[in-house]
N, C-alpha and C. Protein backbone atom coordinates (compact mmCIF):
# COMPACT_ATOMS: atom_id res chain seq x y z
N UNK A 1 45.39 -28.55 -50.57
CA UNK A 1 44.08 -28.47 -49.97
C UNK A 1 43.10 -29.42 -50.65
N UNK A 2 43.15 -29.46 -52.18
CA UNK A 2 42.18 -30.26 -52.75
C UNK A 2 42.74 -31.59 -51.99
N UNK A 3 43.83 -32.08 -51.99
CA UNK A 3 43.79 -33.48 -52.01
C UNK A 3 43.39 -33.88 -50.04
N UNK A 4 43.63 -32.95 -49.55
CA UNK A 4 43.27 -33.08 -48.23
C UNK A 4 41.41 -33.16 -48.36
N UNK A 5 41.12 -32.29 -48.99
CA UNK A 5 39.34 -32.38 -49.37
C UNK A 5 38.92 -33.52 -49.73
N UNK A 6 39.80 -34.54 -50.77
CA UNK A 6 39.68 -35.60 -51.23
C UNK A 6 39.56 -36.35 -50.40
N UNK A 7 40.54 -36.35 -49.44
CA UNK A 7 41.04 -37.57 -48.64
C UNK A 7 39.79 -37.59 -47.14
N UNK A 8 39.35 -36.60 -47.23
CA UNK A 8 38.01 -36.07 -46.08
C UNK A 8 37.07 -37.04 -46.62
N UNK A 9 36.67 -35.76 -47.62
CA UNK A 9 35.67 -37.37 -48.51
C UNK A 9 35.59 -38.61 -48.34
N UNK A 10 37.02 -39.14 -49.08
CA UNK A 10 36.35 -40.72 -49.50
C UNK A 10 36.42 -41.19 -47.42
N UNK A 11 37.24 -40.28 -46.36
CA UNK A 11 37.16 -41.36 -45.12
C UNK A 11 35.40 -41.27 -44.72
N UNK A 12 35.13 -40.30 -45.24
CA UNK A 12 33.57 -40.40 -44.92
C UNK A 12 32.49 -41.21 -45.77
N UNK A 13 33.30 -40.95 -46.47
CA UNK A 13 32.44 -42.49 -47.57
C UNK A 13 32.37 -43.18 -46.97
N UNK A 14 33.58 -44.02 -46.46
CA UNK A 14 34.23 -45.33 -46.08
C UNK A 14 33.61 -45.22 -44.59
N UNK A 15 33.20 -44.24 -43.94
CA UNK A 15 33.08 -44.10 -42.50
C UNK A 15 31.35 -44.85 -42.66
N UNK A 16 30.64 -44.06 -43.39
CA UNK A 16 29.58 -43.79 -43.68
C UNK A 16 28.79 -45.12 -44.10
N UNK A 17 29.66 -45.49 -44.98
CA UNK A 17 29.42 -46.85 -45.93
C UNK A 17 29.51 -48.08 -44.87
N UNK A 18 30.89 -48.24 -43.75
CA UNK A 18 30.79 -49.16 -42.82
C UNK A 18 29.98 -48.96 -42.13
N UNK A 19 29.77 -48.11 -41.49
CA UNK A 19 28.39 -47.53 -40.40
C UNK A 19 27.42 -48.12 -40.95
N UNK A 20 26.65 -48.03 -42.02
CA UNK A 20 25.64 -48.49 -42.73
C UNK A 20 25.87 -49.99 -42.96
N UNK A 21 26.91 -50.63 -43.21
CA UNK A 21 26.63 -52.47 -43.27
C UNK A 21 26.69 -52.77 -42.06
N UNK A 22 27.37 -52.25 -41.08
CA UNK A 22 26.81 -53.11 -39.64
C UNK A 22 26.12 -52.77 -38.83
N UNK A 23 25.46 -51.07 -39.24
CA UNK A 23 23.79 -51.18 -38.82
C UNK A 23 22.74 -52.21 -39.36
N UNK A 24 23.15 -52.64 -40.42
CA UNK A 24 21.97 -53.40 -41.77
C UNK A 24 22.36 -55.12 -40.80
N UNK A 25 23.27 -54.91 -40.50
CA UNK A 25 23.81 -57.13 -39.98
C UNK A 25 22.44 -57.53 -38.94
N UNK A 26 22.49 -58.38 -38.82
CA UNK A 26 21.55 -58.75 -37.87
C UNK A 26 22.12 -59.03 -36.99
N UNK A 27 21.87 -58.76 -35.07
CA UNK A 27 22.32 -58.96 -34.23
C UNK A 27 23.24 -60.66 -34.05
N UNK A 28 22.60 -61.05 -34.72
CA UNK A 28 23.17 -62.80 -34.29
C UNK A 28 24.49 -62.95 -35.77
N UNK A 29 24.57 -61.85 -36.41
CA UNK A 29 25.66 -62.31 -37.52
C UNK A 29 26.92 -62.13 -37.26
N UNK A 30 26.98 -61.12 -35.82
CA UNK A 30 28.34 -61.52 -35.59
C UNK A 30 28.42 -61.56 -34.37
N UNK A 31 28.62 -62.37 -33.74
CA UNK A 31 28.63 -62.24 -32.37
C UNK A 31 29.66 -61.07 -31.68
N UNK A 32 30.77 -60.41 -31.95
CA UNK A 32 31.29 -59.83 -31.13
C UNK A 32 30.90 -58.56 -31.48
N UNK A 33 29.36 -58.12 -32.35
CA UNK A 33 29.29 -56.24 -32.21
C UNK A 33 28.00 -56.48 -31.37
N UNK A 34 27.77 -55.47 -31.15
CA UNK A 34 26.61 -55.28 -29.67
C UNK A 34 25.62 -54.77 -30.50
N UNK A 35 24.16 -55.42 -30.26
CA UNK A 35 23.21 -54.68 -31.43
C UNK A 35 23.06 -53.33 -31.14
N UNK A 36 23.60 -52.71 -29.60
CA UNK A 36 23.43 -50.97 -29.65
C UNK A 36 24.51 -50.65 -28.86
N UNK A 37 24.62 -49.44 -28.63
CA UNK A 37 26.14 -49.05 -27.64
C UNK A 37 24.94 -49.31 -26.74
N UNK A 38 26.08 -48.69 -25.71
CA UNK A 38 25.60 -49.37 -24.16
C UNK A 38 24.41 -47.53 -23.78
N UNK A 39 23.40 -47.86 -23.34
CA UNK A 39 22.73 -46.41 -23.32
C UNK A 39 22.01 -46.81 -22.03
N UNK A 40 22.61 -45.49 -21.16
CA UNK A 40 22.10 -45.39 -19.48
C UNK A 40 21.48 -43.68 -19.47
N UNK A 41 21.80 -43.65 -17.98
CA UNK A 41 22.10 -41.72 -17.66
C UNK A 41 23.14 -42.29 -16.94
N UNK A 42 23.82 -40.70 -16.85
CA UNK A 42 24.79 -39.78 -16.47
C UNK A 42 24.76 -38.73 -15.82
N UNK A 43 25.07 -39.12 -14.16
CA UNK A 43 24.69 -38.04 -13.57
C UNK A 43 25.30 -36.30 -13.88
N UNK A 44 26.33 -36.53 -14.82
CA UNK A 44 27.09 -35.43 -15.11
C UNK A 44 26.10 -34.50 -16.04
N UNK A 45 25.10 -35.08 -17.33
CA UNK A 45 24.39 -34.48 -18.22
C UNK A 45 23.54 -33.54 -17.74
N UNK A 46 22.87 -34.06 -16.13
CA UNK A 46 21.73 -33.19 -15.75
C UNK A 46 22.38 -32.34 -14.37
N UNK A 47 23.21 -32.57 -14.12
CA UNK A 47 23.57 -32.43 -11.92
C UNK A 47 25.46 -32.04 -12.24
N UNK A 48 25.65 -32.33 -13.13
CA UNK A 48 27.53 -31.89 -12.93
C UNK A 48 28.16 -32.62 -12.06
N UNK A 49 28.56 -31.85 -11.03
CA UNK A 49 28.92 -32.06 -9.61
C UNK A 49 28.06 -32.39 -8.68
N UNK A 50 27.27 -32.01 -8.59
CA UNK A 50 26.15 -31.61 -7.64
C UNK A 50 25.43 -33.12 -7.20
N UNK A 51 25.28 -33.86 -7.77
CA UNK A 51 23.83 -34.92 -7.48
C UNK A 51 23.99 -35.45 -6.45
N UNK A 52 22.71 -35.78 -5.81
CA UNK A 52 22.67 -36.55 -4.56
C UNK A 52 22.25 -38.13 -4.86
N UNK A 53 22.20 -38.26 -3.84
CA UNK A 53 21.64 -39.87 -3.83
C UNK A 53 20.12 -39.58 -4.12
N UNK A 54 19.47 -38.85 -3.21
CA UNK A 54 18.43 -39.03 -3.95
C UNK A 54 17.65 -38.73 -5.95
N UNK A 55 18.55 -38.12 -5.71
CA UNK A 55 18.59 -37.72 -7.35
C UNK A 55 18.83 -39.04 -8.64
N UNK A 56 19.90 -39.82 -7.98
CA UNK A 56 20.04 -40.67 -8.44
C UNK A 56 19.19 -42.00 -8.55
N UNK A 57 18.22 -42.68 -7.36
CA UNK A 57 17.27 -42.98 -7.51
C UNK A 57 16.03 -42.77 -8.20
N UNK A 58 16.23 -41.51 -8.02
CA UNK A 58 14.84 -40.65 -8.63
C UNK A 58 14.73 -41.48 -10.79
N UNK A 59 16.16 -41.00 -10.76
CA UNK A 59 16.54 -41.40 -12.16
C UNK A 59 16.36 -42.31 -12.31
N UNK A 60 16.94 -43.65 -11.42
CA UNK A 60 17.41 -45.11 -11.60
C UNK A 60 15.55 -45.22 -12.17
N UNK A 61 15.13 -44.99 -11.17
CA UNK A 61 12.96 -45.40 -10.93
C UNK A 61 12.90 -45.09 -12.52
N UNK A 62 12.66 -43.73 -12.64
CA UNK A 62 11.96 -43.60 -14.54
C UNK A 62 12.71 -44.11 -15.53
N UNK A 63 14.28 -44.43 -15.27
CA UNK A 63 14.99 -45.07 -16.29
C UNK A 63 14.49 -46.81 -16.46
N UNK A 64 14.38 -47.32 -15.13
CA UNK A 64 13.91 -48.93 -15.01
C UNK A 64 12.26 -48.80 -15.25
N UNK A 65 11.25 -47.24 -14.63
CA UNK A 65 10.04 -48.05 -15.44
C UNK A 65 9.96 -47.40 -16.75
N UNK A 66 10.58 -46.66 -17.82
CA UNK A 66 10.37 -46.12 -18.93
C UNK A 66 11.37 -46.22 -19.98
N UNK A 67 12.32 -46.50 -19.33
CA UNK A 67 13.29 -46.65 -20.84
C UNK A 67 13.75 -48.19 -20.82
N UNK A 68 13.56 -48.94 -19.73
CA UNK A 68 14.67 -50.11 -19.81
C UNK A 68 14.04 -51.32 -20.95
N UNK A 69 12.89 -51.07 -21.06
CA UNK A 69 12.35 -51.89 -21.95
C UNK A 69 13.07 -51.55 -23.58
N UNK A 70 13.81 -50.49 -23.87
CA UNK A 70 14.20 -50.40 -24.96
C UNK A 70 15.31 -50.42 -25.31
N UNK A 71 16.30 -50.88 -24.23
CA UNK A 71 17.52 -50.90 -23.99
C UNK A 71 18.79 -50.30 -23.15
N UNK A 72 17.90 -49.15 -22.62
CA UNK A 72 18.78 -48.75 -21.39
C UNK A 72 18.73 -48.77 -19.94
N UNK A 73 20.45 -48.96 -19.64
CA UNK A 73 20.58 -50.42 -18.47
C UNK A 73 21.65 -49.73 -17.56
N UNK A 74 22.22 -48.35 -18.01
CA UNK A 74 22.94 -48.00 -16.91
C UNK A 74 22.90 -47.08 -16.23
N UNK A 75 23.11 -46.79 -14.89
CA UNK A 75 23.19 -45.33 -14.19
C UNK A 75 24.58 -45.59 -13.40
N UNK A 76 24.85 -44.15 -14.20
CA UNK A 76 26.73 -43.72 -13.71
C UNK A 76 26.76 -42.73 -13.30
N UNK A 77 27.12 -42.68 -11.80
CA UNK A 77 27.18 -41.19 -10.77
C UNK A 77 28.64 -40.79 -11.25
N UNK A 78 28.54 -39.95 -11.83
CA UNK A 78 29.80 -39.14 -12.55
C UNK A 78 31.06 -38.46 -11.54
N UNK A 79 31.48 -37.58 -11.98
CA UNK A 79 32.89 -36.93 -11.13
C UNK A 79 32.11 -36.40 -9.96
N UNK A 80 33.29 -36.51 -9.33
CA UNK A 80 33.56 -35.61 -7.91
C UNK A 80 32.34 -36.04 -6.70
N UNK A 81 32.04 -37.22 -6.61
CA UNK A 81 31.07 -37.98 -5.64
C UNK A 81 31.25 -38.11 -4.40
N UNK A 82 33.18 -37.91 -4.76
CA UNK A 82 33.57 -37.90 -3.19
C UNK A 82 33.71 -36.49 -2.57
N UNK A 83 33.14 -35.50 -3.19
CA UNK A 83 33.51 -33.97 -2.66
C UNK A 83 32.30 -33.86 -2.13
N UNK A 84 32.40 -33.08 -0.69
CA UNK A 84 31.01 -33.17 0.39
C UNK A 84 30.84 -32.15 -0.11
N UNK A 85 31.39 -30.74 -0.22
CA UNK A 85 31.26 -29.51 -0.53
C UNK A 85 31.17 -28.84 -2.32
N UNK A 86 30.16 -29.01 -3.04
CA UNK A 86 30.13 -28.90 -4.58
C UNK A 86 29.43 -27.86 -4.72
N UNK A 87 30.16 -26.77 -6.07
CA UNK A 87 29.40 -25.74 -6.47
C UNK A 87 28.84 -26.11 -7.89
N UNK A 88 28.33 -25.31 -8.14
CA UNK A 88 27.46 -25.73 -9.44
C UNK A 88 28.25 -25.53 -10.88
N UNK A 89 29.10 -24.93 -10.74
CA UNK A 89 30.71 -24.61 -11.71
C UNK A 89 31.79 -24.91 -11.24
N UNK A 90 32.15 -25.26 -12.01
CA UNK A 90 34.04 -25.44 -11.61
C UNK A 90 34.55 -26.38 -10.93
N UNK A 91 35.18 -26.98 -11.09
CA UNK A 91 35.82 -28.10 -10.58
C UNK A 91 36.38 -27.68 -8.81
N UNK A 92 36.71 -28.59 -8.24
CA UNK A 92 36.74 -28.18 -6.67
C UNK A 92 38.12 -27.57 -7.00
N UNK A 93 38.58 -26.58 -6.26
CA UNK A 93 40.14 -25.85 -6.12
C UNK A 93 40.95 -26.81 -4.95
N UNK A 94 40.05 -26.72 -3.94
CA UNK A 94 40.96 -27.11 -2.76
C UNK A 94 41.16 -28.78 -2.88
N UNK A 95 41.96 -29.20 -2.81
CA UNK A 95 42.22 -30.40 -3.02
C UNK A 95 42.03 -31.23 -1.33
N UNK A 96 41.55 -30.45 -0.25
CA UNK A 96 41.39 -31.15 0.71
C UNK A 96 39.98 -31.23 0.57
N UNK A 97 39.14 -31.10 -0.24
CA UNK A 97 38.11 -31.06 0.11
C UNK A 97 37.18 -32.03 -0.86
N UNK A 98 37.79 -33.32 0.08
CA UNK A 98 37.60 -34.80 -0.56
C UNK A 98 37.25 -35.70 0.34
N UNK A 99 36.74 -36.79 0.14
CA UNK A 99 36.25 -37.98 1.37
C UNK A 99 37.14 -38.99 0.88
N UNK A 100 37.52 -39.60 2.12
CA UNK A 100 39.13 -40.41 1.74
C UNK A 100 39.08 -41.65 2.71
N UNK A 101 39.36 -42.72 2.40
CA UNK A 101 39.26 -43.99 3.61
C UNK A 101 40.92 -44.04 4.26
N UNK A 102 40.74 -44.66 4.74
CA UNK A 102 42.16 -45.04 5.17
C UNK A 102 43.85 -45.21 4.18
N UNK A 103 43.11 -45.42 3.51
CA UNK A 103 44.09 -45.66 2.12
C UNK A 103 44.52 -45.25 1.39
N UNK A 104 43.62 -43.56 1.68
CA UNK A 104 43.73 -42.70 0.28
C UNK A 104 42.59 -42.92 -0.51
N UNK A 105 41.88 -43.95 -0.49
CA UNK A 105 40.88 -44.05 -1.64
C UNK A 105 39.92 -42.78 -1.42
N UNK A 106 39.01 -42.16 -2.86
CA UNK A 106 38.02 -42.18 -2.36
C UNK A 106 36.57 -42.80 -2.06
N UNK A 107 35.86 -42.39 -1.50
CA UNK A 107 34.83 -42.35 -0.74
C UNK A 107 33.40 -41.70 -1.30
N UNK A 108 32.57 -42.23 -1.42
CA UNK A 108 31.41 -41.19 -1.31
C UNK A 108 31.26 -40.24 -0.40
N UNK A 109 31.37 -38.87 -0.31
CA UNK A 109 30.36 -38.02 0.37
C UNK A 109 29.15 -38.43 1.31
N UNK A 110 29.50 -38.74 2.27
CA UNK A 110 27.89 -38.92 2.78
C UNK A 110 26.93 -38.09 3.33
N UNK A 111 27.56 -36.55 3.32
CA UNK A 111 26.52 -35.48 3.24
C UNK A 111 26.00 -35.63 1.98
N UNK A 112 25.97 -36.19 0.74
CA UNK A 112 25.39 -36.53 -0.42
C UNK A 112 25.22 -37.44 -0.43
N UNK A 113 25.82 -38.78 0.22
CA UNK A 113 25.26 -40.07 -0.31
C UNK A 113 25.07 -40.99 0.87
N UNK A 114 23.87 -40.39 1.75
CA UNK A 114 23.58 -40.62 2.96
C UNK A 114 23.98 -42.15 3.52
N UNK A 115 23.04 -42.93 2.47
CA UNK A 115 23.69 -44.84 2.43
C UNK A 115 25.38 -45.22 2.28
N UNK A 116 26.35 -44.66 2.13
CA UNK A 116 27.54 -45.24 2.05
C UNK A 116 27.97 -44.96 3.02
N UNK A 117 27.21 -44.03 4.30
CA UNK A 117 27.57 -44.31 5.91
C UNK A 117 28.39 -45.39 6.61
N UNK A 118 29.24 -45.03 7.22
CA UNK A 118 29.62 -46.19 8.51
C UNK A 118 30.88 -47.25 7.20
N UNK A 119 31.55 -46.67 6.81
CA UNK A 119 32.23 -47.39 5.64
C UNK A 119 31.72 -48.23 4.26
N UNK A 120 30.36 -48.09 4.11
CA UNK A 120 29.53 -49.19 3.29
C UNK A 120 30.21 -48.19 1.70
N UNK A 121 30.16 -47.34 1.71
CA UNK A 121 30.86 -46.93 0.02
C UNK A 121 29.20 -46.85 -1.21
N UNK A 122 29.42 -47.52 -2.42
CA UNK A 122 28.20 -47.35 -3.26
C UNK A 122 27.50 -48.25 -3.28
N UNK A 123 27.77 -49.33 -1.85
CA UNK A 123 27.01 -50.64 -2.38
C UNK A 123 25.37 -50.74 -1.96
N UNK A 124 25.15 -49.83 -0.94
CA UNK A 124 23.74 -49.77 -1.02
C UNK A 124 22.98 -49.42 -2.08
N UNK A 125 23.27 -48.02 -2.58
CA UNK A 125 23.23 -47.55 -3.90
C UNK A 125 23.09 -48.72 -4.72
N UNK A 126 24.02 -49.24 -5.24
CA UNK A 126 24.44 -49.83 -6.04
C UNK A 126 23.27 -51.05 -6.28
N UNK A 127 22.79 -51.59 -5.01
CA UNK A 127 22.14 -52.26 -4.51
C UNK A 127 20.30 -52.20 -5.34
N UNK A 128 20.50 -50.87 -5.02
CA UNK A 128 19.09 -50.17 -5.44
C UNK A 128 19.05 -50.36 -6.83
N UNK A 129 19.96 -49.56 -7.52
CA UNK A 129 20.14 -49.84 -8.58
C UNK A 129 19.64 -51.73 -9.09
N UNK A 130 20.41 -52.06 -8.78
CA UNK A 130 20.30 -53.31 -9.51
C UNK A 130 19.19 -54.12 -8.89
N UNK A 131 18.70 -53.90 -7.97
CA UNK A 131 16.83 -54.03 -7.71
C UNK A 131 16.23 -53.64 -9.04
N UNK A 132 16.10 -53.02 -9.55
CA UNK A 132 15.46 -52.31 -10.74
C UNK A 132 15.64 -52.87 -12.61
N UNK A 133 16.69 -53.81 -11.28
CA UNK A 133 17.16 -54.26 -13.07
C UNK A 133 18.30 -53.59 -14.13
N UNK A 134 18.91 -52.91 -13.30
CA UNK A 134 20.02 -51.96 -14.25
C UNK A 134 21.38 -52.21 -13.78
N UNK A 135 22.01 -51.36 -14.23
CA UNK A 135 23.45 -51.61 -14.27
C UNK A 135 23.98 -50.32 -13.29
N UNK A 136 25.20 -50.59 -12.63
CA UNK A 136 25.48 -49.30 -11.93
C UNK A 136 27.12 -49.04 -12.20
N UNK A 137 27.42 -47.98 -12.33
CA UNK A 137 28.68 -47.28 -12.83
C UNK A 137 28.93 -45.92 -11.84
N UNK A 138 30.08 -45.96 -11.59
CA UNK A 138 31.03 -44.73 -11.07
C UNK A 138 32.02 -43.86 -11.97
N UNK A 139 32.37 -42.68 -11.73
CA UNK A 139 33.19 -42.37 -12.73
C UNK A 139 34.71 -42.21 -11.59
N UNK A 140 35.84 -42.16 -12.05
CA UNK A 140 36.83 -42.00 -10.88
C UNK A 140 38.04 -41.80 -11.77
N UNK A 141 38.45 -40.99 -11.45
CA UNK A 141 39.66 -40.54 -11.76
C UNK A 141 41.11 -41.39 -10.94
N UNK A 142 42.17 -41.78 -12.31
CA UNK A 142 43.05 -42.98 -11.89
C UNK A 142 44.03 -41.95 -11.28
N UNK A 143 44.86 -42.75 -10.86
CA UNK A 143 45.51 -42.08 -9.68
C UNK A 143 45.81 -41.90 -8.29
N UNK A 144 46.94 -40.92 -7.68
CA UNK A 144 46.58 -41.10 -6.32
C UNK A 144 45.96 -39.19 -6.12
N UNK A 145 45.03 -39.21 -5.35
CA UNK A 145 44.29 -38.58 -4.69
C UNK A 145 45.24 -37.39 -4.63
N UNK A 146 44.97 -35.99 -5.06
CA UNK A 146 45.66 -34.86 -4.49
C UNK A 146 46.05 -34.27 -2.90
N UNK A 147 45.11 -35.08 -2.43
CA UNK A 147 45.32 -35.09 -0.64
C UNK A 147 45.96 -35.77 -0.65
């Protein structure tokens, strides 16, 4: 146990100690670290399942006029975007109850994501988004589709 205690230690030294010299570098000393991680929202933090399009605008607006000046640049509509039918817990059960193109892919919801109508997908969205000056992200699970 002691030497496992030991070995805790010094990786947190060592964790601690690197953390601290390439917070201290100056952005231009190395070109391949990023002076910050990448910092957006997530529709998952506030909405789960649930968010709409409008929700997501709502965000994109106070994130582009209040935070983007300090470095954050992305909005990522999280899981299950393509489920028309979302409860506020739990992951969907029924596996038919998904929006699907021809291919199997999915789809946005467009009882939730009114603009990806008529086959258009997140690019209106997406669109908006990057009007504003930000970055736009999906979350999607790899794979083929349980339907």
């Amino acid at each position: 146990m002691a030497a496992f205690r030991t070995r805790f230690i010094l990786s947190l030294c060592f964790t601690l100690t690197f953390t601290f010299a390439v917070a201290q570098q100056q952005p231009s000393s190395n070109p391949l670290l990023a002076p910050t991680p990448p910092m957006g929202w997530n529709s998952w933090d506030s909405y789960g399942y649930t968010v709409l399009e409008t929700e997501v605008k709502a965000n994109a607006d106070y994130l582009a006029a209040h935070m983007a000046a300090s470095g954050w640049r992305y909005v990522v509509v999280d899981i299950e975007w393509y489920t028309p039918k979302v409860k506020t817990h739990g992951y969907i059960p029924d596996p038919s109850n998904v929006t699907l193109d021809a291919y199997g892919r999915f789809i946005p919801a467009p009882i939730r994501f009114p603009s990806a109508k008529n086959g258009l997908g997140f690019k209106p969205l997406a669109d908006y988004v990057h009007s504003k000056g930000l970055k736009f992200g999906i979350h999607i699970m790899r794979g083929i589709p349980r339907k």
